[in-house]
Protein backbone atom coordinates (compact mmCIF):
# COMPACT_ATOMS: atom_id res chain seq x y z
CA UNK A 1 12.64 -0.46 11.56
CA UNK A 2 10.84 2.61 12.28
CA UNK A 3 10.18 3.29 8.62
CA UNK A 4 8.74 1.39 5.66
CA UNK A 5 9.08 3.21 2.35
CA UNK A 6 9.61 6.06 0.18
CA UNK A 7 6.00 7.54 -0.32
CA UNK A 8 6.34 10.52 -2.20
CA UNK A 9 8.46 13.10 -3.72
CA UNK A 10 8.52 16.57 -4.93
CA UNK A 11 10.39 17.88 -7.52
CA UNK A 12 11.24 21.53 -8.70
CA UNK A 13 11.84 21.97 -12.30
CA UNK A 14 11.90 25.80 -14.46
CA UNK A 15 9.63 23.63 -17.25
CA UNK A 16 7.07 22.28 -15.46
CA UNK A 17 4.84 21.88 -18.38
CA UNK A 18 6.98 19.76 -20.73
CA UNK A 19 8.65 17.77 -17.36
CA UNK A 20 5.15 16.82 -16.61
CA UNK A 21 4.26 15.19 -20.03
CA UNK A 22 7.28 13.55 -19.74
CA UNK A 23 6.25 11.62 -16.65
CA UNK A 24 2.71 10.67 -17.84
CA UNK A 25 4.59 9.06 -21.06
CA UNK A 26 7.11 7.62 -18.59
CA UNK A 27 4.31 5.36 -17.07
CA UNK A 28 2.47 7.54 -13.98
CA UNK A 29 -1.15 8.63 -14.10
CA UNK A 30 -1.36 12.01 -14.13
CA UNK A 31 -3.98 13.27 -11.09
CA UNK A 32 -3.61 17.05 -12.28
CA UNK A 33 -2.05 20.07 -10.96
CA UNK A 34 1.01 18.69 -11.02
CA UNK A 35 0.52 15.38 -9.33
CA UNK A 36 0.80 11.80 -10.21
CA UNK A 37 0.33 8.69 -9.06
CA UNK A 38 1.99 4.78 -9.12
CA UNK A 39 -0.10 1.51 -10.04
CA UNK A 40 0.64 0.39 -6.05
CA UNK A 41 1.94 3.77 -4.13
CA UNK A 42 -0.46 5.96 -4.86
CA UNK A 43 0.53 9.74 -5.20
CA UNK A 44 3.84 9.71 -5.30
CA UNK A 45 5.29 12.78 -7.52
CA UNK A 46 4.59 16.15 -7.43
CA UNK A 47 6.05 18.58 -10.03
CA UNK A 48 6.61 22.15 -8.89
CA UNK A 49 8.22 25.18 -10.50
CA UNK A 50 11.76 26.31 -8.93
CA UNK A 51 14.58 27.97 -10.36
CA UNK A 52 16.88 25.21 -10.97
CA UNK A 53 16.47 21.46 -11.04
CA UNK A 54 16.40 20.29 -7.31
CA UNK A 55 14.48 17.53 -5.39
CA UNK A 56 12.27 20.29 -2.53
CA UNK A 57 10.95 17.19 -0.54
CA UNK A 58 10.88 14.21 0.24
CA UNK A 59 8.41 12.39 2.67
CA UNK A 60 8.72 8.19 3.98
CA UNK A 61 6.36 6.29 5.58
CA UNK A 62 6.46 5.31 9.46
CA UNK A 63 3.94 2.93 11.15
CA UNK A 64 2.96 4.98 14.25
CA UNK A 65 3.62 8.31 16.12
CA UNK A 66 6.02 6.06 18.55
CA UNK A 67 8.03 5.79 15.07
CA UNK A 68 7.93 9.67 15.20
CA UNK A 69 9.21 10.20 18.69
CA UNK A 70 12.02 7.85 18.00
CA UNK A 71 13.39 9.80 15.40
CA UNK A 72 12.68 13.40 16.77
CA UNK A 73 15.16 12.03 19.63
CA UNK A 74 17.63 10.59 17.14
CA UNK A 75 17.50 14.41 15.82
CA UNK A 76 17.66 16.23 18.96
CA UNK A 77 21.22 13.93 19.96
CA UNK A 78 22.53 15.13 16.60
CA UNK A 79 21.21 18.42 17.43
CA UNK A 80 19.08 19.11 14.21
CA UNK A 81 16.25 21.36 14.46
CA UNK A 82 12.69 19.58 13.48
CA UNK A 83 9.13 20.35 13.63
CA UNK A 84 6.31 18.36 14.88
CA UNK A 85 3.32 16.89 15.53
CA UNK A 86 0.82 13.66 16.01
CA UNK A 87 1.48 11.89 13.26
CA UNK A 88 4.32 14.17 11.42
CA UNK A 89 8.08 15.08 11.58
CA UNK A 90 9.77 17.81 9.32
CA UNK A 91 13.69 18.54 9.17
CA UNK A 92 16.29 19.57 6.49
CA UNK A 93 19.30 18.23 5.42
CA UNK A 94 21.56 20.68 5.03
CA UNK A 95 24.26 18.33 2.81
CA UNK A 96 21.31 18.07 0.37
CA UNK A 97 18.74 20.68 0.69
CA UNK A 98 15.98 18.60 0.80
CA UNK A 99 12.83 18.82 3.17
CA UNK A 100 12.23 15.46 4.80
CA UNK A 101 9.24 14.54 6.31
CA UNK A 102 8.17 11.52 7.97
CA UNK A 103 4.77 10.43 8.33
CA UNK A 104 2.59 7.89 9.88
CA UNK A 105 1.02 5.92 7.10
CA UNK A 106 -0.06 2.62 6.34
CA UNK A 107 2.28 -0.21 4.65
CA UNK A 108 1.14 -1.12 0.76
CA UNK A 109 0.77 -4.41 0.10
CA UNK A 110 1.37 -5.30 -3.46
CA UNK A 111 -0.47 -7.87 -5.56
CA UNK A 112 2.82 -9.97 -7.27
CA UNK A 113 2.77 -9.73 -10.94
CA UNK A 114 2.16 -12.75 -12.90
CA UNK A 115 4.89 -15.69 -12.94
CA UNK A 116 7.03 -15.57 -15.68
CA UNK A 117 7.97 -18.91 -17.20
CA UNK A 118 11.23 -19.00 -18.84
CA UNK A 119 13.22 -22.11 -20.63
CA UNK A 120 16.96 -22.82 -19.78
CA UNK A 121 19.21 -25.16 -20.36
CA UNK A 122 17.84 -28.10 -19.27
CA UNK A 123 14.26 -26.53 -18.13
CA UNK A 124 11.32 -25.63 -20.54
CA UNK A 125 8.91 -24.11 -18.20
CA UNK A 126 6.83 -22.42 -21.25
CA UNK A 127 6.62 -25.19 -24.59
CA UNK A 128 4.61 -24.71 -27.54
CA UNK A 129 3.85 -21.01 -26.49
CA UNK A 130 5.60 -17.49 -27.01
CA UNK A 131 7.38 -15.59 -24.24
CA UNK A 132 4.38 -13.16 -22.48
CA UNK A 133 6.94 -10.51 -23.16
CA UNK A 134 6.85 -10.44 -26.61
CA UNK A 135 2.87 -10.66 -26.51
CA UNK A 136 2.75 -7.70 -24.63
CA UNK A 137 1.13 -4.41 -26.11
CA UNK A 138 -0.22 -1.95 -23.55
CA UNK A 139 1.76 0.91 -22.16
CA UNK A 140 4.00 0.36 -19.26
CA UNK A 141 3.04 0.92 -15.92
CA UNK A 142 4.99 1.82 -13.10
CA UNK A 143 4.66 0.47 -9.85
CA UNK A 144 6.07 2.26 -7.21
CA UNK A 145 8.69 4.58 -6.51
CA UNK A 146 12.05 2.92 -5.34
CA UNK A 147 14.90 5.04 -4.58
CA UNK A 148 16.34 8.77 -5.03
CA UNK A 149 19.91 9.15 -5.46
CA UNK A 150 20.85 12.68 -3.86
CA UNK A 151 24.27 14.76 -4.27
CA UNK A 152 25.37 16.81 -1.18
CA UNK A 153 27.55 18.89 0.11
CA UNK A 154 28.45 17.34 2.81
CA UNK A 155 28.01 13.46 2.26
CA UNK A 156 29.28 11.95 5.29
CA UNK A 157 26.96 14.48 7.37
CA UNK A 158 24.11 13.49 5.04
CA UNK A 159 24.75 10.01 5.79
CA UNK A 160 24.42 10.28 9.48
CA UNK A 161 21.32 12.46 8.95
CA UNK A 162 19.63 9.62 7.62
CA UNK A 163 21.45 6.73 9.41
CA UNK A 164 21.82 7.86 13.40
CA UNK A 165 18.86 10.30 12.99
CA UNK A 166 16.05 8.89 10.67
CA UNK A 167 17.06 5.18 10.94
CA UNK A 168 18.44 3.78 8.03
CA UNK A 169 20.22 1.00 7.65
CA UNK A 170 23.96 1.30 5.63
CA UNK A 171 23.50 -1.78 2.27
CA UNK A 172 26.73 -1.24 0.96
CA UNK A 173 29.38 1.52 0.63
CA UNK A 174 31.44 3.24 -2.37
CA UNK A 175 34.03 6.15 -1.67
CA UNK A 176 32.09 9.02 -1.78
CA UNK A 177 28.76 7.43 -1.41
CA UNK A 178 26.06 5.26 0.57
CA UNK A 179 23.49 3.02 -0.61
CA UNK A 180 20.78 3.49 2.08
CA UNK A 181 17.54 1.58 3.38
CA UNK A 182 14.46 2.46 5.05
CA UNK A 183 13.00 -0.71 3.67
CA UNK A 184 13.96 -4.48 2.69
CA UNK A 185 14.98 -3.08 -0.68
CA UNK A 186 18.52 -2.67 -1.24
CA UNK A 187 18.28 1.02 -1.28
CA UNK A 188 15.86 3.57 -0.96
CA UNK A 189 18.24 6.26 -0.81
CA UNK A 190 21.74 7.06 -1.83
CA UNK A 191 23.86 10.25 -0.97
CA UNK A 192 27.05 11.13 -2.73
CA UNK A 193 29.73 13.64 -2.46
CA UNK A 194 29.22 16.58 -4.73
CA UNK A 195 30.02 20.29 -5.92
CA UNK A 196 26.20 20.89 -5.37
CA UNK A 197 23.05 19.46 -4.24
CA UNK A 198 21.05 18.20 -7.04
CA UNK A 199 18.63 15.41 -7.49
CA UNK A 200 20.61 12.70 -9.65
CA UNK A 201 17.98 10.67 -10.32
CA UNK A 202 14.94 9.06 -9.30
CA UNK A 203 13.96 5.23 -9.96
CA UNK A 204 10.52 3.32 -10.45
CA UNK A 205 10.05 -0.32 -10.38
CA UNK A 206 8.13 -1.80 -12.59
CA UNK A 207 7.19 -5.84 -13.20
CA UNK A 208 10.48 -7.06 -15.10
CA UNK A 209 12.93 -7.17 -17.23
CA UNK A 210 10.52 -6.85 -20.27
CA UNK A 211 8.69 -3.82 -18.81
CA UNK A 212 11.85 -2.36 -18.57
CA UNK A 213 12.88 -2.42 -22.00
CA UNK A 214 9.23 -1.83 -23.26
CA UNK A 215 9.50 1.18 -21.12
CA UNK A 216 12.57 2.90 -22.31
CA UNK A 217 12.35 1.55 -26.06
CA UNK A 218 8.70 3.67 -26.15
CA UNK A 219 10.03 6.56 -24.28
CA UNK A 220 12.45 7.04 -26.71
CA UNK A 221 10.52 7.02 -29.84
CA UNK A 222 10.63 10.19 -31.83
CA UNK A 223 13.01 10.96 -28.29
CA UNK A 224 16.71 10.19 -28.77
CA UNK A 225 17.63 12.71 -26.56
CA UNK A 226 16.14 11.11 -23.27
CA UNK A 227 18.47 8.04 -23.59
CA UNK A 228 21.05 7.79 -21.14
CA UNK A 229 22.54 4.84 -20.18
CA UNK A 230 21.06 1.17 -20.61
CA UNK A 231 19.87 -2.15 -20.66
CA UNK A 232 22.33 -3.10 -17.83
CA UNK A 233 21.76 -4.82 -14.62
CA UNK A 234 24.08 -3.03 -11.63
CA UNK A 235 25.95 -4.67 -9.09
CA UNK A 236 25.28 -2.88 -5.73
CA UNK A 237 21.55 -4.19 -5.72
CA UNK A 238 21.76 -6.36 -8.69
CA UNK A 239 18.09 -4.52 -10.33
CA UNK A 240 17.93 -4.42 -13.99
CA UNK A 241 18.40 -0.71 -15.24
CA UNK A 242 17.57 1.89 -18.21
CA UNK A 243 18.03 5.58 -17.48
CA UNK A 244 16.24 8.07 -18.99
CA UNK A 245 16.33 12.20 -18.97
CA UNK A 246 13.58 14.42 -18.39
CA UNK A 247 13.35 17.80 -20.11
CA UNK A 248 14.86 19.44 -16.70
CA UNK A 249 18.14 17.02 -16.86
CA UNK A 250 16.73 14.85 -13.65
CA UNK A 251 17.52 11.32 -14.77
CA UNK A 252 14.86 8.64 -14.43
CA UNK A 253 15.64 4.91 -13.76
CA UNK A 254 12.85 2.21 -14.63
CA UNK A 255 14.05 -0.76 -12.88
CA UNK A 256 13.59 -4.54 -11.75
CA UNK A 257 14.39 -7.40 -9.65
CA UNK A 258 16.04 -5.61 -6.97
CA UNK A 259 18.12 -6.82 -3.94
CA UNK A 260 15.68 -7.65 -1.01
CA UNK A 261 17.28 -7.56 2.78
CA UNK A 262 14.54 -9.17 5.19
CA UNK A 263 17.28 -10.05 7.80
CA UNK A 264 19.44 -7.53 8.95
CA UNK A 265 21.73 -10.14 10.25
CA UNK A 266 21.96 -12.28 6.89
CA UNK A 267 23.13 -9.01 5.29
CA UNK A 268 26.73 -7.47 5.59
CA UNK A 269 27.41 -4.26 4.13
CA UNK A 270 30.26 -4.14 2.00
CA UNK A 271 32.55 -1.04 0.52
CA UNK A 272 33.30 -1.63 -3.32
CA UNK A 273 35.63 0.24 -5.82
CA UNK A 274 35.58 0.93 -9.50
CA UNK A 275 33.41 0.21 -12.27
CA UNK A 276 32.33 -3.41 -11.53
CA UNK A 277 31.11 -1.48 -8.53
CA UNK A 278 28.49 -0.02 -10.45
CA UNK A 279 27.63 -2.49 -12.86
CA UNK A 280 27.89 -6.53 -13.94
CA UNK A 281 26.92 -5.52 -17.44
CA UNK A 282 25.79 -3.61 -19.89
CA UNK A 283 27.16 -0.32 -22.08
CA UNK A 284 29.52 1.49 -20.53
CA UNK A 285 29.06 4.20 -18.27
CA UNK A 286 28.64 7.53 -20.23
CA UNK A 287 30.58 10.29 -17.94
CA UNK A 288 27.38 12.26 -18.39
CA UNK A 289 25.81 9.81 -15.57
CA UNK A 290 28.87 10.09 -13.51
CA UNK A 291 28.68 14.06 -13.74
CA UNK A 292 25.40 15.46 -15.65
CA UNK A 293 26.01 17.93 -18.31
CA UNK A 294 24.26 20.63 -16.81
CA UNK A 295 26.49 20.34 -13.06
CA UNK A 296 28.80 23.20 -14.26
CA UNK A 297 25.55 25.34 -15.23
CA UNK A 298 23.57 24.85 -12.27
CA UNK A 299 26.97 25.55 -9.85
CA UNK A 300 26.97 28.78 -11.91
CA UNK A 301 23.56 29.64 -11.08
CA UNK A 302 22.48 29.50 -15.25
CA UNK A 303 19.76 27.63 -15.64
CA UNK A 304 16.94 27.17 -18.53
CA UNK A 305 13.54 26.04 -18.80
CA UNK A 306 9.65 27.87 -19.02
């Protein structure tokens, strides 16, 4: 595979100010002028000002300028325009609106969190002790960025953008929508049909199940308002979930113990239907997740923010 990971993303919001305090609380180090950066990714967000709520780009990784070439050809057979050179390829989705851009970079390597021993029926891995997760007190820290769930236009021709031009791989399949890889996780991407582009949401793994209830129960501390749908664990990918809302509406997933597809061939996409499509468990899905509460607004062309 010609690509190895989401590496960074840029984000337009009206309120750039409060969005970015929300993201240092949310568990990224903020680098300053907008910027932040993941426990093993680096610098992965940028926060810029725009008129409405929108996702403005959206780079992944590649392991060489051969990597490149591959995909500028992919392009050029589905006859999107790109720019180019050495070690970097621009083009634009036109279902979504977003600038992607591929660039040669190195693969992370990331140091495995500690093991977690947990007692069953029949199995006491920790005796005489307390669960780690309960001992736990610092702030939550992310670890890298995982996916970015995109609404377009034009889904099916955002689909092949991605698939026959950048080289994704197809997971698994929902009417209406794609779960995507550039990676061995499950998804890295995911387009779906809609009214509008907008940036659904974006989602950040961090060590377990644990961290991600730590995670959202701080966040919404003296912050009702950000909750929006969670503790469940999904189906399509099987990762633990919490979702979360920034002061621009962009929802924000923490997430854990994702789907991993090594072998292509020992994977066979599937398409699924209905709720259990969605999720195994948890609350039930609020219709502002299926369509966000400010859709309507930003079709309109209101928007808020400072």
């Amino acid at each position: 595979m010609a690509l190895h990971r989401v590496a960074h993303i840029t984000i337009g919001v009206p309120n750039v100010a409060a969005t970015s305090a929300y993201y240092a609380d949310f568990g990224l180090t903020d680098l300053g002028d907008g910027r932040f950066a993941t426990a093993d990714g680096g610098e992965q967000l940028k926060i810029i000002h725009a008129a409405r709520r929108r996702l403005e780009e959206l780079t992944l990784s590649a392991d060489d300028p051969d990597d490149l070439s591959r995909i500028a050809s992919a392009l050029n057979r589905l006859e999107k325009p790109f720019v180019r050179d050495s070690h970097r390829l621009r083009a634009v989705d036109p279902g979504t609106e977003v600038t992607v851009t591929v660039e040669v970079q190195p693969r992370i390597v990331q140091s495995p969190a500690a093991p977690v021993p947990y007692n069953g029926p029949g199995r006491v891995e920790r005796a005489g002790m307390r669960a780690p997760g309960v001992l736990r007190e610092g702030p939550v820290r992310v670890r890298r960025l995982g996916h970015v769930v995109l609404g377009s236009t034009d889904q099916k021709a955002s689909q092949r953008f991605f698939t026959e031009g950048l080289g994704f791989k197809v997971s698994d399949l929902v009417p209406g929508a794609a779960f995507l890889r550039c990676s061995t996780d499950h998804h890295n991407v995911l387009v779906q049909k809609a009214p509008i582009s907008f940036l659904h949401h974006t989602s950040w793994q961090v060590d377990d199940v644990d961290e991600v209830g730590r995670g959202a129960t701080r966040m919404l501390e003296g912050h009702p308002e950000r909750h929006v749908w969670g503790l469940g664990r999904h189906h399509l990918g099987a990762n633990f979930f919490w979702y979360l809302k920034d002061p621009a509406g962009n929802f924000s997933e923490y997430y854990s113990d994702m789907d991993c597809i090594v072998d292509d061939q020992l994977w066979t996409p599937e398409t699924w239907e209905g709720a259990s499509a969605l999720y195994s468990w948890g609350p039930p899905v609020p219709p502002s997740f299926i369509r966000p509460d400010d859709l309507a607004a930003m079709m309109t062309g209101a928007h808020g923010g400072s």
